[in-house]
PDB file of N, CA and C in Angstrom:
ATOM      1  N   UNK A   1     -21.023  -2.594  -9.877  1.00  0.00           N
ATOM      2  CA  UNK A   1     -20.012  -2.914 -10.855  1.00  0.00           C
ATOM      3  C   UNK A   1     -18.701  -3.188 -10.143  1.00  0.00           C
ATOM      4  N   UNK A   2     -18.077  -4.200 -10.608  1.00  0.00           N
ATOM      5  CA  UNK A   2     -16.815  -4.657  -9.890  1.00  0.00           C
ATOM      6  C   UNK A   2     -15.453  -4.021 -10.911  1.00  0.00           C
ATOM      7  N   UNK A   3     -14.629  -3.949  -9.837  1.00  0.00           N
ATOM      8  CA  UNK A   3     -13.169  -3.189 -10.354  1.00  0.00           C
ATOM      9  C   UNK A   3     -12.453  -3.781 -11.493  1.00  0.00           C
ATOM     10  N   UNK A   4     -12.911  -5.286 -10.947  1.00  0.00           N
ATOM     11  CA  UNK A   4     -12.194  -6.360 -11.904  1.00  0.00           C
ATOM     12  C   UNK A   4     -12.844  -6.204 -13.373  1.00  0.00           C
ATOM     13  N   UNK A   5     -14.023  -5.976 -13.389  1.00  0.00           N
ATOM     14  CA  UNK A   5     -14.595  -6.315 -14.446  1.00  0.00           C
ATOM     15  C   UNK A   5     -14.396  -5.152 -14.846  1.00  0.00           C
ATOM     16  N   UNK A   6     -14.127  -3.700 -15.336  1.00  0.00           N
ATOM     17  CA  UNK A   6     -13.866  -2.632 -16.011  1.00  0.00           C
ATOM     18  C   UNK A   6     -12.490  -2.871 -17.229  1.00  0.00           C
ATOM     19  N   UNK A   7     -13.125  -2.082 -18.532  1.00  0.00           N
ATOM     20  CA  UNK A   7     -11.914  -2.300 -19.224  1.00  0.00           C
ATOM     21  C   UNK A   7     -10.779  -0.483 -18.936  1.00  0.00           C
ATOM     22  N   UNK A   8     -10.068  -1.257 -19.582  1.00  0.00           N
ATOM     23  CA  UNK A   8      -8.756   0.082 -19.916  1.00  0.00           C
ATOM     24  C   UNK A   8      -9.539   1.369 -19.891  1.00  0.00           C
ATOM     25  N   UNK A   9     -10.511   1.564 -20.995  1.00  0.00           N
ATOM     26  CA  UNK A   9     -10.956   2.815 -21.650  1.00  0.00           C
ATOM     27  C   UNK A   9     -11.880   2.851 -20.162  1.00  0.00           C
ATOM     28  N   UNK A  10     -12.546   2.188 -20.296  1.00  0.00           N
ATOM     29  CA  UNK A  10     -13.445   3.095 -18.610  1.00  0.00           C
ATOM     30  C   UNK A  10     -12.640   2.929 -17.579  1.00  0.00           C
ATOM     31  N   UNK A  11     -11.353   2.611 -17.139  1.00  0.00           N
ATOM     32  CA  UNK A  11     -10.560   2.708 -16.097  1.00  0.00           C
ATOM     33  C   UNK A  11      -9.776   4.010 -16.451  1.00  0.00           C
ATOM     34  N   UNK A  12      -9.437   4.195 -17.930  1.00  0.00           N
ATOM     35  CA  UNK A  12      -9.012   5.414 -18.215  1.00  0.00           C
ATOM     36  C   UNK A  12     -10.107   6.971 -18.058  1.00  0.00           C
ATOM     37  N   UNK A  13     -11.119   6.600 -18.425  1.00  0.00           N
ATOM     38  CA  UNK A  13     -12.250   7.552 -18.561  1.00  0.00           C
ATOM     39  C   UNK A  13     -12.363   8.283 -17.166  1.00  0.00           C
ATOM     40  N   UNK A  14     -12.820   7.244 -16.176  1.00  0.00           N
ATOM     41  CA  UNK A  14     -12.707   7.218 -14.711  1.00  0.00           C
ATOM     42  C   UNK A  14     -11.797   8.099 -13.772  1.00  0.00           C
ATOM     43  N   UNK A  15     -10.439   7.977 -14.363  1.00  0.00           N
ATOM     44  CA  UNK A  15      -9.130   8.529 -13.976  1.00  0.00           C
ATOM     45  C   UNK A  15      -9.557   9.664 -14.246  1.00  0.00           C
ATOM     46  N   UNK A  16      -9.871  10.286 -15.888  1.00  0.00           N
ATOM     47  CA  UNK A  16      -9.980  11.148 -16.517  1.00  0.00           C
ATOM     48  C   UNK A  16     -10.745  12.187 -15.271  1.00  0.00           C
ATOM     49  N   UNK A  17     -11.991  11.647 -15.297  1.00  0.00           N
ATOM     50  CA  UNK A  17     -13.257  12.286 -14.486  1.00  0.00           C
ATOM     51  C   UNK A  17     -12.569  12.685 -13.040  1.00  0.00           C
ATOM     52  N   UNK A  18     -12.451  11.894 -12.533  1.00  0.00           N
ATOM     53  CA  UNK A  18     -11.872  12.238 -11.030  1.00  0.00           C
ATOM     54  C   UNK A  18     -10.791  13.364 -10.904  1.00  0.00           C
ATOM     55  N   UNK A  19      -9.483  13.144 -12.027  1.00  0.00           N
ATOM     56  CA  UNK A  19      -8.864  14.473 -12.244  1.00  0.00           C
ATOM     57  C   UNK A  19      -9.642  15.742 -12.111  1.00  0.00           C
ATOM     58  N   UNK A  20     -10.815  15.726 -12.918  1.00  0.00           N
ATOM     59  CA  UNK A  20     -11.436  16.827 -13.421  1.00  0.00           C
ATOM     60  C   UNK A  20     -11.939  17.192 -12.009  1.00  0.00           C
ATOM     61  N   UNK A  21     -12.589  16.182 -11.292  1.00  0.00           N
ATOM     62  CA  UNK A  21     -13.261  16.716 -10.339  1.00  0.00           C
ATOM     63  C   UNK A  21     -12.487  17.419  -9.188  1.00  0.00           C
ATOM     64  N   UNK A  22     -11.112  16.548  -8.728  1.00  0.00           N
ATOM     65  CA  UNK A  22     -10.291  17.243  -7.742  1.00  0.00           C
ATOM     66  C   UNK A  22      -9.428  18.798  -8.507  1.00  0.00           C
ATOM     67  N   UNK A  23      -9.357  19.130 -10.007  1.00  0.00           N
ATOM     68  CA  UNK A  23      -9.207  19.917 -10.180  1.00  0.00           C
ATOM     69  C   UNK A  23     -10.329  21.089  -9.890  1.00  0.00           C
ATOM     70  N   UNK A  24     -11.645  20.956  -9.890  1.00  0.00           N
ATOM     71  CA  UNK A  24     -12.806  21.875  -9.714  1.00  0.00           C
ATOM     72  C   UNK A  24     -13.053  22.114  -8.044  1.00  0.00           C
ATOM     73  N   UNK A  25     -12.779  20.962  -7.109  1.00  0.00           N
ATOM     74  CA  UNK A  25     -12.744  21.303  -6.080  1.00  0.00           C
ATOM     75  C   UNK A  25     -11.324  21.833  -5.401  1.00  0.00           C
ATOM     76  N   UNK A  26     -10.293  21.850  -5.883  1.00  0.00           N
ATOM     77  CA  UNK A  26      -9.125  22.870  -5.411  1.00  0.00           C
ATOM     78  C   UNK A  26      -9.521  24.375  -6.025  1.00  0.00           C
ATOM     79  N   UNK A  27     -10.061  24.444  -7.260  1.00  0.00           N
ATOM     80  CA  UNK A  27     -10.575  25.790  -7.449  1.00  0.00           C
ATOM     81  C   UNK A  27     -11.844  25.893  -6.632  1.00  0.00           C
ATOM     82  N   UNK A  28     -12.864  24.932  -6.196  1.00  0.00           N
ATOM     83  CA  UNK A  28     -13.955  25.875  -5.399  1.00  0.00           C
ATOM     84  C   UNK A  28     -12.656  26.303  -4.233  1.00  0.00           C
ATOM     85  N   UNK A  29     -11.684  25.660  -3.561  1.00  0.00           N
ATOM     86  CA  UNK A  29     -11.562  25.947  -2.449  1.00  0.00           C
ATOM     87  C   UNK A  29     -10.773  27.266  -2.418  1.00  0.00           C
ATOM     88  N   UNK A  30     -10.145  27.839  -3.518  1.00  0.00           N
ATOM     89  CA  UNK A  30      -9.070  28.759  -4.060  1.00  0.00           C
ATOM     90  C   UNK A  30     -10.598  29.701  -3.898  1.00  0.00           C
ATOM     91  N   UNK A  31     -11.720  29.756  -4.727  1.00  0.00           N
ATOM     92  CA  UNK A  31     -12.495  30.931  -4.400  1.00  0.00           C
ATOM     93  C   UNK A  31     -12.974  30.860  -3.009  1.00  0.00           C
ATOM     94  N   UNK A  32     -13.140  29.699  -2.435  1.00  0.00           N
ATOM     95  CA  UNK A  32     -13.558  30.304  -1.040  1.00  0.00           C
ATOM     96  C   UNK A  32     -12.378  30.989   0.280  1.00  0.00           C
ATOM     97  N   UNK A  33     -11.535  30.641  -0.495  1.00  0.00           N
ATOM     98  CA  UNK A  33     -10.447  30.565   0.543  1.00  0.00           C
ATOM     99  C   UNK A  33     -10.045  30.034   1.590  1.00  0.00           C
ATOM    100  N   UNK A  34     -10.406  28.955   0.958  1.00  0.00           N
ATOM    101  CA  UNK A  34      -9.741  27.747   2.020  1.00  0.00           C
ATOM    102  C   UNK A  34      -8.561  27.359   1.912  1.00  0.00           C
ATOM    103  N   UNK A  35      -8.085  26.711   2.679  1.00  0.00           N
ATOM    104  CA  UNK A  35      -6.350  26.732   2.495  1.00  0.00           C
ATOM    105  C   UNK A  35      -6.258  25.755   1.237  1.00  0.00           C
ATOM    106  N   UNK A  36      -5.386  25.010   1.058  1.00  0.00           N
ATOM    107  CA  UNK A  36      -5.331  23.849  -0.470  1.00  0.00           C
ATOM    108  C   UNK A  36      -5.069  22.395   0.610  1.00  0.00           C
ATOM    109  N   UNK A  37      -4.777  22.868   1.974  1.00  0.00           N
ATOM    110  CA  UNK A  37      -4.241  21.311   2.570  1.00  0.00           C
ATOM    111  C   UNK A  37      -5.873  20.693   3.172  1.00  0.00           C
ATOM    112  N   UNK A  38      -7.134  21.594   2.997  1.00  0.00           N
ATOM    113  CA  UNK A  38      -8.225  21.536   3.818  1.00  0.00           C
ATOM    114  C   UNK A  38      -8.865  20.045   3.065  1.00  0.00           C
ATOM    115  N   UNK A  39      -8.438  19.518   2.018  1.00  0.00           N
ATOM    116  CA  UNK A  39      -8.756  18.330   1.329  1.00  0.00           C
ATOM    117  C   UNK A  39      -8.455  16.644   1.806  1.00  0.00           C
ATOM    118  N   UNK A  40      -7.348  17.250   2.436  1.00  0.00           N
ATOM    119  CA  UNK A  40      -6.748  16.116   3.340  1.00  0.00           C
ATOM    120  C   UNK A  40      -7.141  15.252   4.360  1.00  0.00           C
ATOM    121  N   UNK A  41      -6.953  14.015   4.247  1.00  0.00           N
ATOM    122  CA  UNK A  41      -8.060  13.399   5.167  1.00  0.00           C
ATOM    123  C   UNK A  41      -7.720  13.856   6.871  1.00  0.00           C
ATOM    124  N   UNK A  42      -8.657  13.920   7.534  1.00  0.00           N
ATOM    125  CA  UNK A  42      -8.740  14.383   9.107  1.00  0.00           C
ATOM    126  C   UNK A  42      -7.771  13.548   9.717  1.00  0.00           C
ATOM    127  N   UNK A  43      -7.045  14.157  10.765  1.00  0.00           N
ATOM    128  CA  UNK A  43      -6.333  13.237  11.264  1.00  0.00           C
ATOM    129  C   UNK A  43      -6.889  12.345  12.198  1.00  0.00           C
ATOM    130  N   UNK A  44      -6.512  11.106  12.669  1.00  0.00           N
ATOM    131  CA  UNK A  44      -7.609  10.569  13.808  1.00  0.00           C
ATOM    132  C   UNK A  44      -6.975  10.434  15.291  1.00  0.00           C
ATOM    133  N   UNK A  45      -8.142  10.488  16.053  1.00  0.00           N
ATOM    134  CA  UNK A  45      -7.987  10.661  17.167  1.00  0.00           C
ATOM    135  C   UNK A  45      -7.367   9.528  18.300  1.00  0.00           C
ATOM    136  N   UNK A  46      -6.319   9.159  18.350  1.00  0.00           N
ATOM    137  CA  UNK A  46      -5.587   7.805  19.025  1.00  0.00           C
ATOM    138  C   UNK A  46      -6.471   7.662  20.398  1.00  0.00           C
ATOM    139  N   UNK A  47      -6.863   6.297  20.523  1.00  0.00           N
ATOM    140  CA  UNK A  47      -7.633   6.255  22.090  1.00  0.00           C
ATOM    141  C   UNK A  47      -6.909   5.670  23.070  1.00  0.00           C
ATOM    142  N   UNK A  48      -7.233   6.801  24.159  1.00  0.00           N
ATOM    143  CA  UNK A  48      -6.278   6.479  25.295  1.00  0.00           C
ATOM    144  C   UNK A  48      -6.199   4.715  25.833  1.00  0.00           C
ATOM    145  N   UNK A  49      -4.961   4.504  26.201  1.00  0.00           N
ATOM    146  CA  UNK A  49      -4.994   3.362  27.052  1.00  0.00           C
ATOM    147  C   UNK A  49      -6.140   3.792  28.488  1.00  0.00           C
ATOM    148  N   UNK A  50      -6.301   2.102  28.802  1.00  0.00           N
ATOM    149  CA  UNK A  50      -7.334   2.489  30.401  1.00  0.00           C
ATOM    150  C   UNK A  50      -5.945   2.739  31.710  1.00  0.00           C
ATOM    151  N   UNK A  51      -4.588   2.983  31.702  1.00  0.00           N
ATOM    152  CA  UNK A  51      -3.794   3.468  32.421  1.00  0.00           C
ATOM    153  C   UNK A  51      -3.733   4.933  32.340  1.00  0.00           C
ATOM    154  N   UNK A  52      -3.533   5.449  30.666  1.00  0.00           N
ATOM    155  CA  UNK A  52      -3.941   6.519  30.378  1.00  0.00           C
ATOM    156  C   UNK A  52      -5.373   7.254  30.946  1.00  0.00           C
ATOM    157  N   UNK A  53      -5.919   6.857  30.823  1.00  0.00           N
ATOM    158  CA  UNK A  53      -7.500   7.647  31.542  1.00  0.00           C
ATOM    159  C   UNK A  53      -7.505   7.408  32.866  1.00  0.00           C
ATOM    160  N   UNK A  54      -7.037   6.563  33.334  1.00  0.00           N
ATOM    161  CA  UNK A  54      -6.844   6.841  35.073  1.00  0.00           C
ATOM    162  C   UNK A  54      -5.761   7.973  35.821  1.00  0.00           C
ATOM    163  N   UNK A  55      -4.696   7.543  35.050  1.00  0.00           N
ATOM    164  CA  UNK A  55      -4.079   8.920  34.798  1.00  0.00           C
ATOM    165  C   UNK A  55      -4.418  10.592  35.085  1.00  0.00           C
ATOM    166  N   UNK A  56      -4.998  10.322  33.835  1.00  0.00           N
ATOM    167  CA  UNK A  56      -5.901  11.835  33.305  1.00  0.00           C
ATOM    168  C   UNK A  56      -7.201  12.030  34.668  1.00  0.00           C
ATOM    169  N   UNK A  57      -7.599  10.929  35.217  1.00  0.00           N
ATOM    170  CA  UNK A  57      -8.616  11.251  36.096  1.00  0.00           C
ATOM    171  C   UNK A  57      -8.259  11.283  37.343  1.00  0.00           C
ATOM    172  N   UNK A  58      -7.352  10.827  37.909  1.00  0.00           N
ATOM    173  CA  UNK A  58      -6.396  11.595  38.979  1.00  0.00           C
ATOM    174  C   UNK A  58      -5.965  12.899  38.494  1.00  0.00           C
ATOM    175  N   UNK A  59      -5.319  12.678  37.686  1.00  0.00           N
ATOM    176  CA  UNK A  59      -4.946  14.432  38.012  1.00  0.00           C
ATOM    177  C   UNK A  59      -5.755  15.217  37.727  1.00  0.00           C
ATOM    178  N   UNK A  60      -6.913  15.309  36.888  1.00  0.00           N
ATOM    179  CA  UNK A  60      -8.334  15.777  37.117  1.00  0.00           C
ATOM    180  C   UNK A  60      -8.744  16.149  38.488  1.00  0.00           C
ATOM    181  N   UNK A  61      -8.739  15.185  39.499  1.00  0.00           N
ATOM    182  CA  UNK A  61      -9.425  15.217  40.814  1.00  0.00           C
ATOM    183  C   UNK A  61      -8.535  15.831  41.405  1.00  0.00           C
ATOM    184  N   UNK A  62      -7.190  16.190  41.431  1.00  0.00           N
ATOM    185  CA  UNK A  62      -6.280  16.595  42.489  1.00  0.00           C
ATOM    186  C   UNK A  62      -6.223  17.918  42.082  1.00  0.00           C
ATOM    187  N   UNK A  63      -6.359  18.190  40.972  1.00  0.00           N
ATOM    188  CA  UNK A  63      -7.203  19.540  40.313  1.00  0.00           C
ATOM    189  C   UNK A  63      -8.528  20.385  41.462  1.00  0.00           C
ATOM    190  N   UNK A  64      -9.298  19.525  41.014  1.00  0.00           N
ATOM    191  CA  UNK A  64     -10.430  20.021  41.455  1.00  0.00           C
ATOM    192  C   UNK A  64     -10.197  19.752  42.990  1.00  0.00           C
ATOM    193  N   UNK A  65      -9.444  19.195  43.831  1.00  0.00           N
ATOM    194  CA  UNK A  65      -9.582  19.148  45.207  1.00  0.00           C
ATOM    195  C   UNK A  65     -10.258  17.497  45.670  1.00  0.00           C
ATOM    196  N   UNK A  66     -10.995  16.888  44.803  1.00  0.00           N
ATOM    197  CA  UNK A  66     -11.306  15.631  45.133  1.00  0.00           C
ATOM    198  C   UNK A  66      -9.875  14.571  45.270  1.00  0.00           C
ATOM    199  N   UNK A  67     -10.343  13.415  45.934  1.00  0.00           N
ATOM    200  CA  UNK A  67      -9.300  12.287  45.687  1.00  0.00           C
ATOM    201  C   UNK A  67      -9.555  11.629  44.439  1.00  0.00           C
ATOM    202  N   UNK A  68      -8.744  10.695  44.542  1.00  0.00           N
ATOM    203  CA  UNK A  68      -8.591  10.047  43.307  1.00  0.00           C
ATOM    204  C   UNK A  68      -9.210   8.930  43.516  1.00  0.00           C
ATOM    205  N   UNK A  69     -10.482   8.123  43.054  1.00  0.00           N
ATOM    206  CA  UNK A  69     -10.929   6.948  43.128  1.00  0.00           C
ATOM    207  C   UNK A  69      -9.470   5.793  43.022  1.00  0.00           C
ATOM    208  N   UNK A  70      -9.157   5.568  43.482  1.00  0.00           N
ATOM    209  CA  UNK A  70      -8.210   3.799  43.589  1.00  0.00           C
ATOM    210  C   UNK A  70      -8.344   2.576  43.418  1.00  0.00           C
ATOM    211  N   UNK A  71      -8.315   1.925  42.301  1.00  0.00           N
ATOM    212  CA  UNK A  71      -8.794   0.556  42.129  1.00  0.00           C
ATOM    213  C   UNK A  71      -8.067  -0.408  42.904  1.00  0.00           C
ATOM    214  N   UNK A  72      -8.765  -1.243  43.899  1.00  0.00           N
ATOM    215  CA  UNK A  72      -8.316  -2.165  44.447  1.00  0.00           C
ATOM    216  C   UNK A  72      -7.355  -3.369  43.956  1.00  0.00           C
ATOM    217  N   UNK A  73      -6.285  -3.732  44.248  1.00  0.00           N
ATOM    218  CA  UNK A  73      -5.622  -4.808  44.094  1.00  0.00           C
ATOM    219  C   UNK A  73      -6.070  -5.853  44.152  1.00  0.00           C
ATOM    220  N   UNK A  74      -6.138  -7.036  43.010  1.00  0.00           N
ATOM    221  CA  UNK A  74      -6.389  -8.533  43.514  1.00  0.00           C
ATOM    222  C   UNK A  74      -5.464  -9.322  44.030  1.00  0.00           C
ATOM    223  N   UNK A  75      -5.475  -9.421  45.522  1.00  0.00           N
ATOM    224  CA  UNK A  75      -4.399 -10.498  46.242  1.00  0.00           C
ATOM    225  C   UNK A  75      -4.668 -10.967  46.596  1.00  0.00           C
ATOM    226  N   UNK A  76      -3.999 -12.322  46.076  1.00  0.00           N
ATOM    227  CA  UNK A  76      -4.639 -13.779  45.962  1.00  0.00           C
ATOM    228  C   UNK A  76      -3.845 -14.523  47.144  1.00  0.00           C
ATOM    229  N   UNK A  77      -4.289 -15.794  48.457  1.00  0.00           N
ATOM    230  CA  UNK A  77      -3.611 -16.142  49.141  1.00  0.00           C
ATOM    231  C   UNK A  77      -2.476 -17.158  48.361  1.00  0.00           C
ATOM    232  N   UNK A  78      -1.728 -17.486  49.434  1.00  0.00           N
ATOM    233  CA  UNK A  78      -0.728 -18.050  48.859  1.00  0.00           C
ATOM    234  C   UNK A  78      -1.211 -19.899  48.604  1.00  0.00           C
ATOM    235  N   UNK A  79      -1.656 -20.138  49.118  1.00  0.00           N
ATOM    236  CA  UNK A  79      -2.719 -21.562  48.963  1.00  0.00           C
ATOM    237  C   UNK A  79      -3.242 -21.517  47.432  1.00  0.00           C
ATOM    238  N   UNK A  80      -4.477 -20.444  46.915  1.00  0.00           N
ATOM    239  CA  UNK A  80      -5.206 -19.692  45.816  1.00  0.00           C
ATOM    240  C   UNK A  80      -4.151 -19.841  44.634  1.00  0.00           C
ATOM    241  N   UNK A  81      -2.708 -19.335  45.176  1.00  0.00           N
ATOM    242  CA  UNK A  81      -1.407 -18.699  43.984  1.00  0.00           C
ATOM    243  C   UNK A  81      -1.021 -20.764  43.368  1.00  0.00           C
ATOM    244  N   UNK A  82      -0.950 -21.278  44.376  1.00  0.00           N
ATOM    245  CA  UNK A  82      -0.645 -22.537  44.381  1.00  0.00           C
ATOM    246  C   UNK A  82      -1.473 -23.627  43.507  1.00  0.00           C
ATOM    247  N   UNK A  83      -2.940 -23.439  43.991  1.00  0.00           N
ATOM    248  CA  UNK A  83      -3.654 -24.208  43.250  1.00  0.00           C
ATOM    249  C   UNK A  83      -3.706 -23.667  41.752  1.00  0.00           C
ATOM    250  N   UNK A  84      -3.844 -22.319  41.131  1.00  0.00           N
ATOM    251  CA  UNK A  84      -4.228 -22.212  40.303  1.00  0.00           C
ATOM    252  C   UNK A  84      -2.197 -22.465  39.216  1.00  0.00           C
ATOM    253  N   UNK A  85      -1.445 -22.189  40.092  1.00  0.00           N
ATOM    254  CA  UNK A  85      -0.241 -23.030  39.516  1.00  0.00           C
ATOM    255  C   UNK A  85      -0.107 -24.306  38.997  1.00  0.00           C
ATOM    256  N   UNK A  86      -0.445 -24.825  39.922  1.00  0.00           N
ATOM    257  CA  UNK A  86      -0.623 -26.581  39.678  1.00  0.00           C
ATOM    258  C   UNK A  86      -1.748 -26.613  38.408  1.00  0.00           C
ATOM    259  N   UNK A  87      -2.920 -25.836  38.692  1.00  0.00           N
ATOM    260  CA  UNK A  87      -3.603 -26.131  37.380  1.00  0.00           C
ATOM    261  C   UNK A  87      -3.406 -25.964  35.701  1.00  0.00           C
ATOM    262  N   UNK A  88      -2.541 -24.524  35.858  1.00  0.00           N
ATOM    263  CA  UNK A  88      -1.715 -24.289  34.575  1.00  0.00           C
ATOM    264  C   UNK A  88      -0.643 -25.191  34.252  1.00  0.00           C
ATOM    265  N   UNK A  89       0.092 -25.694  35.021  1.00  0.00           N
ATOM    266  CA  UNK A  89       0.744 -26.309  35.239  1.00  0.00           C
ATOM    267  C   UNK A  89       0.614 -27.817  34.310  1.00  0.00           C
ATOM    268  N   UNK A  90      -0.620 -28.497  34.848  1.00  0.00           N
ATOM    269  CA  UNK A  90      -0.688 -29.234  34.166  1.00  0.00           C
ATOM    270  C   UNK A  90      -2.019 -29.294  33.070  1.00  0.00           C
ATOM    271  N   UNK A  91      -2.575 -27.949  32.769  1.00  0.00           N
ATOM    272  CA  UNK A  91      -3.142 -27.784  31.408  1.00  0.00           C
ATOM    273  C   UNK A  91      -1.814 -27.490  29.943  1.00  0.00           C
ATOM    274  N   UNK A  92      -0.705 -27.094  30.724  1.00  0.00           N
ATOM    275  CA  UNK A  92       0.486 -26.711  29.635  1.00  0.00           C
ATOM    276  C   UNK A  92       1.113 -28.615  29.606  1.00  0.00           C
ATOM    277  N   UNK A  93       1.265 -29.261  30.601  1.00  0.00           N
ATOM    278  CA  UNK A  93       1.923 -30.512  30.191  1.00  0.00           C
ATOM    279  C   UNK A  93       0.787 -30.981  29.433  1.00  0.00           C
ATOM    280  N   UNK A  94      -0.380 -30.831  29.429  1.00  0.00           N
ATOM    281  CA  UNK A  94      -1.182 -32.076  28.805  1.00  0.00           C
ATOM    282  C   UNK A  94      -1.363 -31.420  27.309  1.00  0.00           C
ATOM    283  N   UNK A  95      -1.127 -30.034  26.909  1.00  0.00           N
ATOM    284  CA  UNK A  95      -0.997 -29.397  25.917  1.00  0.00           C
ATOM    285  C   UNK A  95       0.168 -29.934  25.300  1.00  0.00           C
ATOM    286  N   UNK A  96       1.179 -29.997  25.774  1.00  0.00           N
ATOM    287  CA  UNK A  96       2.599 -30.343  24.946  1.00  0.00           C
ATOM    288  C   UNK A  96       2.631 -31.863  24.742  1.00  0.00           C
ATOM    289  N   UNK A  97       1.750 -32.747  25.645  1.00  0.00           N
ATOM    290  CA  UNK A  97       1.528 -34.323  25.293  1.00  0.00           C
ATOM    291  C   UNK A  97       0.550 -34.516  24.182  1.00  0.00           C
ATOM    292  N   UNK A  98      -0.603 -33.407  24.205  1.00  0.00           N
ATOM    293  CA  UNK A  98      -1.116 -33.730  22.711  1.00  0.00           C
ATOM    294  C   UNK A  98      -0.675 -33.582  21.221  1.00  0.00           C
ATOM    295  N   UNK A  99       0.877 -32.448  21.222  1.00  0.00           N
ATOM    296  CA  UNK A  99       1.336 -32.093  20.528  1.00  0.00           C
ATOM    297  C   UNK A  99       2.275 -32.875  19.541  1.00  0.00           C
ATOM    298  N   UNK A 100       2.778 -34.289  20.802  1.00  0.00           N
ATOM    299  CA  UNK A 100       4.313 -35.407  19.860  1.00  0.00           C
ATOM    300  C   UNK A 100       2.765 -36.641  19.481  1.00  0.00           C
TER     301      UNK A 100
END
């Protein structure tokens, strides 16, 4: 059944019901003794950046006495830096000539 298609009285009815129900589950939680905020949605767990977890895994290892694995640098010769210049270079002019 779609949202759209419901009238007033069963959008009202609906309301009705759901009241009823979050009123019966703040009282189960009042007899069990659960707090009243335990209804609340979970908070979520933010995921680390991959700087963040390298981070955390160095100082992990310097912890425990190991080193720290080190990811190698990509260095590119200066010839390599050149060609792939020239190639952007002119993939951006031939981009801005298809554009007028």
């Amino acid at each position: 059944m779609d949202l759209f298609d419901l009238t007033i009285s069963q959008l009202k009815r609906a309301t009705a019901i759901k009241e009823r129900i979050e009123a019966l589950n703040k009282e189960l939680r009042s007899l069990l003794g659960a707090s009243t905020n335990s209804g609340a949605a979970p908070k979520k767990r933010r995921a680390m950046s991959t700087s963040g977890n390298r981070r955390t895994a160095a100082k992990s290892a310097t912890r425990s006495g190991k080193t720290a694995v080190k990811r190698k640098k990509k260095v590119f010769s200066a010839a390599t830096r050149a060609k792939l210049s020239a190639k952007l270079k002119a993939h951006w002019a031939a981009k801005r000539a298809g554009k007028k």
